[in-house]
N, C-alpha and C. Protein backbone atom coordinates (compact mmCIF):
# COMPACT_ATOMS: atom_id res chain seq x y z
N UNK A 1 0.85 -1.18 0.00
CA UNK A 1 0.00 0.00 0.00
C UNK A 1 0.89 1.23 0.00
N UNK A 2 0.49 2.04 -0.81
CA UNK A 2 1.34 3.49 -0.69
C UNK A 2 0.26 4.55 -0.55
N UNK A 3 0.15 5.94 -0.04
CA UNK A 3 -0.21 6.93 0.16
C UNK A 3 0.22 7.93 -1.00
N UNK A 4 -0.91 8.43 -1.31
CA UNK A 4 -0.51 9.11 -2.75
C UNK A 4 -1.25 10.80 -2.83
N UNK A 5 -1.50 11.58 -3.27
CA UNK A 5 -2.15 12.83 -3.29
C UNK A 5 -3.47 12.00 -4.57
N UNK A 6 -4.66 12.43 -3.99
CA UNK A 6 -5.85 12.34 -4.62
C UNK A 6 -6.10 13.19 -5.95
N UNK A 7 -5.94 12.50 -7.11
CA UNK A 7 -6.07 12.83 -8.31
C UNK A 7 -7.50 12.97 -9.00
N UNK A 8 -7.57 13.63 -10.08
CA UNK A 8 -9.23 13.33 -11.02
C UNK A 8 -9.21 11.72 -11.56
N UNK A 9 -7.88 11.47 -11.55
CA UNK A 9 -8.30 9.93 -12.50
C UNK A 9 -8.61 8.74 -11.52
N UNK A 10 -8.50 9.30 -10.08
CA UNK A 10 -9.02 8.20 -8.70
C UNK A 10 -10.52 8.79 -8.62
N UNK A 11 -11.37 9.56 -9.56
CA UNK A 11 -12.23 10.38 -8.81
C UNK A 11 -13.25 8.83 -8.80
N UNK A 12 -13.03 7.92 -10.09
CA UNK A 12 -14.59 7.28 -9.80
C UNK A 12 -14.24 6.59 -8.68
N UNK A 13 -13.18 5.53 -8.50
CA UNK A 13 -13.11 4.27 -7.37
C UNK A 13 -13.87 5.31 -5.93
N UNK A 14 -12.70 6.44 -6.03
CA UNK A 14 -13.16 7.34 -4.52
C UNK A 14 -14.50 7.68 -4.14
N UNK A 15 -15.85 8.09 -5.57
CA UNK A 15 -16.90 8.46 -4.82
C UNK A 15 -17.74 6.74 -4.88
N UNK A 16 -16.95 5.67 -5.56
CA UNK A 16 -17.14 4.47 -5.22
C UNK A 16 -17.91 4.03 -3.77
N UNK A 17 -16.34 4.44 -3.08
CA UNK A 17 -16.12 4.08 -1.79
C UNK A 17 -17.14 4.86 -1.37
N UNK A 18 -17.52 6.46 -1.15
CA UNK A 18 -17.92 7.27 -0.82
C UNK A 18 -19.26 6.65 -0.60
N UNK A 19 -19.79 5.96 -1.55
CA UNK A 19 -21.55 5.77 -1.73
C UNK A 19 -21.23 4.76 -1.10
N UNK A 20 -20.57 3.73 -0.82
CA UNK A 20 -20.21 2.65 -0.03
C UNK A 20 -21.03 2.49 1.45
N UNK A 21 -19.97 3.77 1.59
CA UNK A 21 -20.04 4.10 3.19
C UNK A 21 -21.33 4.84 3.30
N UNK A 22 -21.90 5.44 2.96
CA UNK A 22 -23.12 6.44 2.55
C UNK A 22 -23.99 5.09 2.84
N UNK A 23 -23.99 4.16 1.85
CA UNK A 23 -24.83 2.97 1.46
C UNK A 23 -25.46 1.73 2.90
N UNK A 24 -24.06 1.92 3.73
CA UNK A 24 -24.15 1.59 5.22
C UNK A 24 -24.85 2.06 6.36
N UNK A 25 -24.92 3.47 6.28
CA UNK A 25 -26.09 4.36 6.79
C UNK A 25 -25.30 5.43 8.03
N UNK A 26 -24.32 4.92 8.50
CA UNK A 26 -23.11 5.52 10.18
C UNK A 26 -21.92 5.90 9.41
N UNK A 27 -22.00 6.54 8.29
CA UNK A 27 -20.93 7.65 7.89
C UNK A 27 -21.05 8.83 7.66
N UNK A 28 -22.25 9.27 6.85
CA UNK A 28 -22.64 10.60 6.88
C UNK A 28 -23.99 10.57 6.79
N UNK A 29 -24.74 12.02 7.08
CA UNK A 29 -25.77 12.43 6.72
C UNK A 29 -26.20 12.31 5.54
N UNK A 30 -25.16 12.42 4.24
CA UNK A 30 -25.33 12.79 2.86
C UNK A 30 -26.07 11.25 2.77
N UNK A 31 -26.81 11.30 1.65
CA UNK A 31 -27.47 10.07 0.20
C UNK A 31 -27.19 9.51 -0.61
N UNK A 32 -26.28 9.99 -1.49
CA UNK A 32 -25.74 10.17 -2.14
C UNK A 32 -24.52 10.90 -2.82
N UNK A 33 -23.71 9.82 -3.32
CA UNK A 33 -22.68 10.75 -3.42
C UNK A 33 -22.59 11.69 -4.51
N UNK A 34 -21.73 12.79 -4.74
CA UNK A 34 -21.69 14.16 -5.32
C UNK A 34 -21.37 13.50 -6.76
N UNK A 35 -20.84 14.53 -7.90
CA UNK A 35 -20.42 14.60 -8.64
C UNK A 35 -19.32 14.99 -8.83
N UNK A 36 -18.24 14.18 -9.65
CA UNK A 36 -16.52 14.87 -9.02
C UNK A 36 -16.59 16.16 -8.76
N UNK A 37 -16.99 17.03 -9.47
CA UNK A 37 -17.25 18.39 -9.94
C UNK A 37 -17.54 18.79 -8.54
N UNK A 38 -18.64 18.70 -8.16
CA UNK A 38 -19.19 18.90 -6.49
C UNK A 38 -17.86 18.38 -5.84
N UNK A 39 -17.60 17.25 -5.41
CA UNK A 39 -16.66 16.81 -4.80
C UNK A 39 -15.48 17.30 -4.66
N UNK A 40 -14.73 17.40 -5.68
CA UNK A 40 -14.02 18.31 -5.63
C UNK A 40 -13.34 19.78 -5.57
N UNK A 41 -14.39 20.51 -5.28
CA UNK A 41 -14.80 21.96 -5.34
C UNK A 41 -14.58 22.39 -3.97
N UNK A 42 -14.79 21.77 -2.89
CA UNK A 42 -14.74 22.25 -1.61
C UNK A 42 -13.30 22.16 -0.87
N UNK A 43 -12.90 21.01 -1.22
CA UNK A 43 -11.65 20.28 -0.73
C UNK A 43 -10.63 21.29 -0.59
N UNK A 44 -9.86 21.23 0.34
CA UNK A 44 -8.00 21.63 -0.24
C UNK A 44 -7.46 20.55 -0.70
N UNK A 45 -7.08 20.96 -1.91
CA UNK A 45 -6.42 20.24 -2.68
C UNK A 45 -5.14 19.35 -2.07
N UNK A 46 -4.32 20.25 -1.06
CA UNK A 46 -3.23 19.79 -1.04
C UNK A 46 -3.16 18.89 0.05
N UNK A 47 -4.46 18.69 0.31
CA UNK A 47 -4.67 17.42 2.05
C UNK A 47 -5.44 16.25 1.29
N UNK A 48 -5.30 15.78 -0.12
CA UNK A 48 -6.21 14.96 -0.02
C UNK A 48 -5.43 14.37 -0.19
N UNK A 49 -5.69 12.70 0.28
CA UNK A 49 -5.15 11.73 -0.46
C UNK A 49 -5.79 10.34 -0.14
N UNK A 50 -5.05 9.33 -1.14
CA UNK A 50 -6.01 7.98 -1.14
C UNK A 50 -4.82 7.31 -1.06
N UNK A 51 -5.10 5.49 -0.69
CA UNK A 51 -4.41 4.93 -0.22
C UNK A 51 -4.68 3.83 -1.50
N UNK A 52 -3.53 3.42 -2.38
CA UNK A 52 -3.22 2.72 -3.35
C UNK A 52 -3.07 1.32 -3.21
N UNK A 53 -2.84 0.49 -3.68
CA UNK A 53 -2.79 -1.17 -3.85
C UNK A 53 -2.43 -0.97 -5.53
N UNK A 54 -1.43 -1.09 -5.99
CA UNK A 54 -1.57 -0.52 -7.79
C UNK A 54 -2.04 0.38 -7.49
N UNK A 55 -2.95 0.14 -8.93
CA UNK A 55 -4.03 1.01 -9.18
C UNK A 55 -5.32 1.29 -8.63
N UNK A 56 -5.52 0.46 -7.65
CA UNK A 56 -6.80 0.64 -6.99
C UNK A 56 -6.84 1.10 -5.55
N UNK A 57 -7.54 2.36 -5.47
CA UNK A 57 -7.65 2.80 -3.84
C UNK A 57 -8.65 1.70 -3.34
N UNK A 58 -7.89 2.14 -2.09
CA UNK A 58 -8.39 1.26 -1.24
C UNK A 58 -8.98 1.97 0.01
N UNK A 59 -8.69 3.52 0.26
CA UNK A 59 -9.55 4.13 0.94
C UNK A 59 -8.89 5.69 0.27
N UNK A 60 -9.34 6.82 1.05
CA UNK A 60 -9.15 8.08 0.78
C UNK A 60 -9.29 8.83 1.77
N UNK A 61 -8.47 10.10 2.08
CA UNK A 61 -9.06 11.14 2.82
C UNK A 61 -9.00 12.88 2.42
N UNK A 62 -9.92 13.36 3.06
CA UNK A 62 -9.47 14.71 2.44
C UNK A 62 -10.31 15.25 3.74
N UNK A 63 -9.86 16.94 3.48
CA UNK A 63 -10.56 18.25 4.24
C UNK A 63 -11.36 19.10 3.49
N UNK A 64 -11.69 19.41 4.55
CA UNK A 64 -12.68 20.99 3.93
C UNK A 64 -12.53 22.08 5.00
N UNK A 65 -12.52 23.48 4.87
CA UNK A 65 -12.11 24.77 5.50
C UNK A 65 -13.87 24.58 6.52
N UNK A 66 -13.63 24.74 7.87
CA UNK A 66 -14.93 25.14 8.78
C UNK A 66 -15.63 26.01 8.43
N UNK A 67 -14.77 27.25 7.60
CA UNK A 67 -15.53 28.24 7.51
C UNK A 67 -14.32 29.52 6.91
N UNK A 68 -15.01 30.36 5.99
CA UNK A 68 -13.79 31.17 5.03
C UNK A 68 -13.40 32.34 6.09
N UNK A 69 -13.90 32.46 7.41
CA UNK A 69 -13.31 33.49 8.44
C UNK A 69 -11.99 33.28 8.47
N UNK A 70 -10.93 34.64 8.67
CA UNK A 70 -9.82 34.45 8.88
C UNK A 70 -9.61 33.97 10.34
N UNK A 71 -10.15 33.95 11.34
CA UNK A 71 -9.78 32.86 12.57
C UNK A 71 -9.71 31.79 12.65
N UNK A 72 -10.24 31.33 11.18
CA UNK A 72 -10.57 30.34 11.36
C UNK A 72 -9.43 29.59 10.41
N UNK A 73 -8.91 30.38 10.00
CA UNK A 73 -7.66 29.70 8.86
C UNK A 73 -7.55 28.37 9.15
N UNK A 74 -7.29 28.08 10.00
CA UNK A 74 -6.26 27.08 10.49
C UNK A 74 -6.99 26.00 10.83
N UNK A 75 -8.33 25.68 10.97
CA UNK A 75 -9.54 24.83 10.99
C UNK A 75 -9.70 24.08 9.87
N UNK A 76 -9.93 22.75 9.89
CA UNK A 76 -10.56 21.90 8.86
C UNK A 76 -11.29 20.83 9.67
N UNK A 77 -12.27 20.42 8.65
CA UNK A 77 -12.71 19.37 8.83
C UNK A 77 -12.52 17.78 7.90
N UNK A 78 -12.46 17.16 8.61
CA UNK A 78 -12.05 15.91 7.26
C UNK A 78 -13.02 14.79 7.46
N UNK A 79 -12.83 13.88 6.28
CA UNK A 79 -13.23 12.44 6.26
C UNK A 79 -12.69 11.77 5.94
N UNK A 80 -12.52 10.23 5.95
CA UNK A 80 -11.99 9.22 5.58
C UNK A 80 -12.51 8.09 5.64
N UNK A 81 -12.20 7.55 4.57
CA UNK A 81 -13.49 6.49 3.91
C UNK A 81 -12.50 5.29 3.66
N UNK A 82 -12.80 4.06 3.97
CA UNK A 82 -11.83 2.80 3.55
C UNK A 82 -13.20 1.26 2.48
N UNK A 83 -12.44 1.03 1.52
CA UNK A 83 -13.12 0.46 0.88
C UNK A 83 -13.30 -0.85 2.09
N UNK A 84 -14.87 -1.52 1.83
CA UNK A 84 -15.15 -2.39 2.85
C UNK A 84 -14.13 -3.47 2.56
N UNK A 85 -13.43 -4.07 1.65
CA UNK A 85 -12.38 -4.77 1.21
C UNK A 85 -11.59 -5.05 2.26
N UNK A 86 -10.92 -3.36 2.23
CA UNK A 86 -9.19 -3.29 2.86
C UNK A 86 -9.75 -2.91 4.45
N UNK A 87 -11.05 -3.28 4.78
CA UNK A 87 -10.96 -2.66 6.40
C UNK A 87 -10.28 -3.76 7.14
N UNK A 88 -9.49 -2.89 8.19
CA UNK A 88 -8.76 -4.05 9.23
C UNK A 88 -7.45 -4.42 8.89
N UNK A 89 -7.05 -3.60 7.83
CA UNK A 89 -5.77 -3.92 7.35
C UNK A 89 -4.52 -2.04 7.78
N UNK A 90 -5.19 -1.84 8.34
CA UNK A 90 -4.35 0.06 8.87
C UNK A 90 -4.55 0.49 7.39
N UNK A 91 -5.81 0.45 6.85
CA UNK A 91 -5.81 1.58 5.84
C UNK A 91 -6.46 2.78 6.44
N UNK A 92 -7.05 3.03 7.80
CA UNK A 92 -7.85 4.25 8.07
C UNK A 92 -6.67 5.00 8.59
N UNK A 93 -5.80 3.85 9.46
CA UNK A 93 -4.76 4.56 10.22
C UNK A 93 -4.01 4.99 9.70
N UNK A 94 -3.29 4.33 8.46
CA UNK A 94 -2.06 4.95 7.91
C UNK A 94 -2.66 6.05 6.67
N UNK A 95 -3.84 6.32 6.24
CA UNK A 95 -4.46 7.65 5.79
C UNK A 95 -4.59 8.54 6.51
N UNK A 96 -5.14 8.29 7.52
CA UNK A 96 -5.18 9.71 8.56
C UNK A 96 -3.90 10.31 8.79
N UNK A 97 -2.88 9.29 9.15
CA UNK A 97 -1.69 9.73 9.49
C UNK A 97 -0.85 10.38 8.78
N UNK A 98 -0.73 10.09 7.65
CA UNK A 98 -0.45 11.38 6.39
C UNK A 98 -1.26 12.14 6.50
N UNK A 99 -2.16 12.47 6.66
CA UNK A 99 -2.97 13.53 6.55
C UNK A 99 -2.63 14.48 7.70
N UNK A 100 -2.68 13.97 8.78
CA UNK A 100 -2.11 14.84 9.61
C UNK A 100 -0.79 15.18 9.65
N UNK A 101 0.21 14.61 9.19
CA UNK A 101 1.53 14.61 8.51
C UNK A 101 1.03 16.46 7.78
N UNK A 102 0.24 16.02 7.19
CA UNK A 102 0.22 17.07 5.89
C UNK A 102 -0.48 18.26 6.47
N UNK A 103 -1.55 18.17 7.18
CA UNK A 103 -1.94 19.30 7.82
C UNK A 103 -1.42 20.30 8.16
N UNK A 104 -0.21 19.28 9.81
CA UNK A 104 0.54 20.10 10.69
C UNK A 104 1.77 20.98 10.04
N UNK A 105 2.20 20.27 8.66
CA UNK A 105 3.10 20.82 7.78
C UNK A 105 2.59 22.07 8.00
N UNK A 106 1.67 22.26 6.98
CA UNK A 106 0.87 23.25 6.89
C UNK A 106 0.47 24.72 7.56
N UNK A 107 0.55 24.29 8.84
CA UNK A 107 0.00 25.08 9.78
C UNK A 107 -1.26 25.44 10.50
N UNK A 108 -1.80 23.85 10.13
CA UNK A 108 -3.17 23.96 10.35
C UNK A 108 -3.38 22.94 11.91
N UNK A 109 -4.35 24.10 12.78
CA UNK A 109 -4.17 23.52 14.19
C UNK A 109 -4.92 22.33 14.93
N UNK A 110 -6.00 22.82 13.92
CA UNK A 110 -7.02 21.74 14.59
C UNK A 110 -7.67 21.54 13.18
N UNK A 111 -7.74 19.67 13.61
CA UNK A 111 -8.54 18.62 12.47
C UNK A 111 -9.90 17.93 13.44
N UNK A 112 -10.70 18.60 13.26
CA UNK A 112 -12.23 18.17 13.25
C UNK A 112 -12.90 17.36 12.52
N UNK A 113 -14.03 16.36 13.14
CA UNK A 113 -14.54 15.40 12.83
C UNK A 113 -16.40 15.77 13.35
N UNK A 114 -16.74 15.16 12.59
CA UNK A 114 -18.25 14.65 13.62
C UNK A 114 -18.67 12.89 13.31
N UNK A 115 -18.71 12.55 14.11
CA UNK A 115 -19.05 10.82 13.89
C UNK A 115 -20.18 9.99 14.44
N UNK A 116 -21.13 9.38 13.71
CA UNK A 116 -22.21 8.78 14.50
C UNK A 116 -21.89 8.22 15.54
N UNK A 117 -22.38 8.03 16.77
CA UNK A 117 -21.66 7.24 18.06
C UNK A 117 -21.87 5.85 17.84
N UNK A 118 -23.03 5.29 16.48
CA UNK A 118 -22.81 3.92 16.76
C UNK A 118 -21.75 3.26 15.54
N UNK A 119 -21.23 4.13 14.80
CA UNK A 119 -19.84 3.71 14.08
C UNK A 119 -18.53 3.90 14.93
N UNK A 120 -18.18 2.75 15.59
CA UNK A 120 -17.51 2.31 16.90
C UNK A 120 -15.96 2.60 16.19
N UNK A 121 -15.75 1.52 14.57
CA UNK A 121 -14.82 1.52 14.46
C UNK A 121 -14.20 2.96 13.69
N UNK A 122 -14.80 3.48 13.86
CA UNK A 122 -14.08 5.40 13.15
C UNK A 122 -14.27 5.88 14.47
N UNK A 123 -14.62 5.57 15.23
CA UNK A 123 -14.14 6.31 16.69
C UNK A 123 -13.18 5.62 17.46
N UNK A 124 -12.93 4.56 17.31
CA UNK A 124 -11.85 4.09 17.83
C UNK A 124 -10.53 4.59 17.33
N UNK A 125 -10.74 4.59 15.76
CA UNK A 125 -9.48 4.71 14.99
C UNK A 125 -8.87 5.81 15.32
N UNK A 126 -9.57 6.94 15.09
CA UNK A 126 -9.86 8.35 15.68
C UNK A 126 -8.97 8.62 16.73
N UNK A 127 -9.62 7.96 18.33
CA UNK A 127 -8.95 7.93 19.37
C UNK A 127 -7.44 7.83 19.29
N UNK A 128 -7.19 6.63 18.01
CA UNK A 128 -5.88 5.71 18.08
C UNK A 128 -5.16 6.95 17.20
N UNK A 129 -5.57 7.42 16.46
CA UNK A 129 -4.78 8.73 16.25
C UNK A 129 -4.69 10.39 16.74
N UNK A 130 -5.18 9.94 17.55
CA UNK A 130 -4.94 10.94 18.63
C UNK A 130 -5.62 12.48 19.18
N UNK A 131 -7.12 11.55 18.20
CA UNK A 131 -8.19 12.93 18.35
C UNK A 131 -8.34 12.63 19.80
N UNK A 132 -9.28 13.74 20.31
CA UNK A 132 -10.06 13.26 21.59
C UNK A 132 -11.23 14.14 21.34
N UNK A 133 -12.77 13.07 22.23
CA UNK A 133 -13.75 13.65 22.16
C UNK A 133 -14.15 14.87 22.85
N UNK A 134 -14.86 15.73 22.37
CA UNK A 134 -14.98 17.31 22.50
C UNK A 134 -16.69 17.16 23.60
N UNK A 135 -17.67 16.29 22.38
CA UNK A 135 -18.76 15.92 23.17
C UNK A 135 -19.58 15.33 22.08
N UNK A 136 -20.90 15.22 22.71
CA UNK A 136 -22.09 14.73 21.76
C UNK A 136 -22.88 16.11 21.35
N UNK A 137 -23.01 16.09 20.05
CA UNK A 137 -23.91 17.36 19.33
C UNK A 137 -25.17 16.14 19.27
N UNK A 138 -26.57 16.35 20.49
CA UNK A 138 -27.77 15.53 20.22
C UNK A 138 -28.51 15.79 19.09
N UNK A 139 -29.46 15.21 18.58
CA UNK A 139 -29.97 15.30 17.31
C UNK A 139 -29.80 16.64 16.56
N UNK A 140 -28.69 16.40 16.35
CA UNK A 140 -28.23 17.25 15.32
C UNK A 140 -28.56 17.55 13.89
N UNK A 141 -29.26 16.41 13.56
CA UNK A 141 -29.88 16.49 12.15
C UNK A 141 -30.66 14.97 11.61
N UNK A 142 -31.27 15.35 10.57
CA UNK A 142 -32.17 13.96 10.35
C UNK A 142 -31.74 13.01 9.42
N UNK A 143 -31.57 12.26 9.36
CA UNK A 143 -30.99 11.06 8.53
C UNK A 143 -32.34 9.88 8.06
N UNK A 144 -32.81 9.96 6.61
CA UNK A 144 -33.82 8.91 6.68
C UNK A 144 -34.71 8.76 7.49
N UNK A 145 -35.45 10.50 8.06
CA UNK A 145 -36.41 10.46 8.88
C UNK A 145 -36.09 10.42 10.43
N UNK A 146 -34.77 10.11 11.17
CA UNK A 146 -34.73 9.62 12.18
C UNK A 146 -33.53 10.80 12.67
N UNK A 147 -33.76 11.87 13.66
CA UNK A 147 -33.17 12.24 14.32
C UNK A 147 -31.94 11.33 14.70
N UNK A 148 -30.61 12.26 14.26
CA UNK A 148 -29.10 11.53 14.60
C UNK A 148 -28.21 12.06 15.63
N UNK A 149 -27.59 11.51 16.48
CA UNK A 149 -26.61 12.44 17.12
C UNK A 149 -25.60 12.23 16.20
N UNK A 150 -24.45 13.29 17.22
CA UNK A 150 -23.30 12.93 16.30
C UNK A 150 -21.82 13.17 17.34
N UNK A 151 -20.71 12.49 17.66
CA UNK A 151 -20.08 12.61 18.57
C UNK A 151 -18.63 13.63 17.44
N UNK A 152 -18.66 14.55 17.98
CA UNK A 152 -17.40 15.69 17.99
C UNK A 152 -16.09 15.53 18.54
N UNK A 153 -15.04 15.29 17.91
CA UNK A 153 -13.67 14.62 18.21
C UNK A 153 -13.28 16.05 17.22
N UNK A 154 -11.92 16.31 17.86
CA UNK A 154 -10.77 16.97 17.48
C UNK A 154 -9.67 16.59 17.76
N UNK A 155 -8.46 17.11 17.20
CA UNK A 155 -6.78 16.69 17.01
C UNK A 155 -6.51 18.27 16.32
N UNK A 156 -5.21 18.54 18.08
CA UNK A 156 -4.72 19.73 17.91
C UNK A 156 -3.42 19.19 17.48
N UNK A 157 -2.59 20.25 16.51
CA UNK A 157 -1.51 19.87 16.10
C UNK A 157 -0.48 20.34 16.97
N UNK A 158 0.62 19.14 17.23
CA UNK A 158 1.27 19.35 18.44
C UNK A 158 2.38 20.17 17.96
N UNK A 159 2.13 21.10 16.80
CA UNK A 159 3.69 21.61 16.01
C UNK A 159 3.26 23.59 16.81
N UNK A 160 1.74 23.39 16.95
CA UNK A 160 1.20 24.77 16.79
C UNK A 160 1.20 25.18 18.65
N UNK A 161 1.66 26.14 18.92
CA UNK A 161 1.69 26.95 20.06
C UNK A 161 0.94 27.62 20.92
């Protein structure tokens, strides 16, 4: 497995995975997944990346800015998605971990999450890289009719002062 920067020519396998996890119901709110076009529009470019086997990802991660305030520079939020294949093999772990590799480069302080509380294993992983939980945001929004919580984890970068 190698770690690579997220390209247009990974875009289909990635929103693959994307509807995957979507398809499971304890990854996101979203339905459906975007259109590269959508998908790729929000992102920083320079935090994404997917996790290779050859040619085929096997998971991905990327960010998005909290918000275009300048206080907020330094804020992102991310996801990371592992094809149901390669789970259990450190593809969540060793994606995140470049990623935060790449963040803290950066100068970016804090990497934010929100996670259903009953997707155990993205909160564990989470933990194992060194977020910690902030709290529970209670029904925070509706998913398929059904009021969701959602548990709030952050990871401050230990480079920033």
């Amino acid at each position: 497995m190698r770690i690579a920067p997220m390209r247009p020519e990974h875009a289909e396998q990635v929103l693959a995975i994307y509807q995957q996890g979507i398809d499971e119901g304890n990854a996101t709110f979203e339905t459906t997944a975007p259109t590269w076009e959508a998908f790729d529009k929000g992102q920083l470019h320079d935090h994404r990346l997917v996790a290779l086997d050859g040619d085929r990802v096997l998971g991905w991660a990327a960010v998005v800015p909290v918000s275009d305030r300048c206080a907020y520079a330094g804020v992102v939020e991310h996801s990371v998605y592992v094809h149901p294949d390669a789970r259990g093999r450190g593809v969540g772990l060793t994606l995140l971990t470049a990623l935060l590799d790449s963040t803290d480069a950066a100068g970016i302080w804090t990497v934010q999450t929100c996670i259903f509380p009953e997707n155990t294993a993205s909160l564990a992983l989470h933990q194992r890289a060194g977020f910690r939980i902030i709290g529970t945001r209670e029904r925070i929004g509706r998913h398929h009719g059904t009021w969701r919580d959602v548990v709030l984890l952050e990871r401050r970068s230990p480079l920033i002062s």
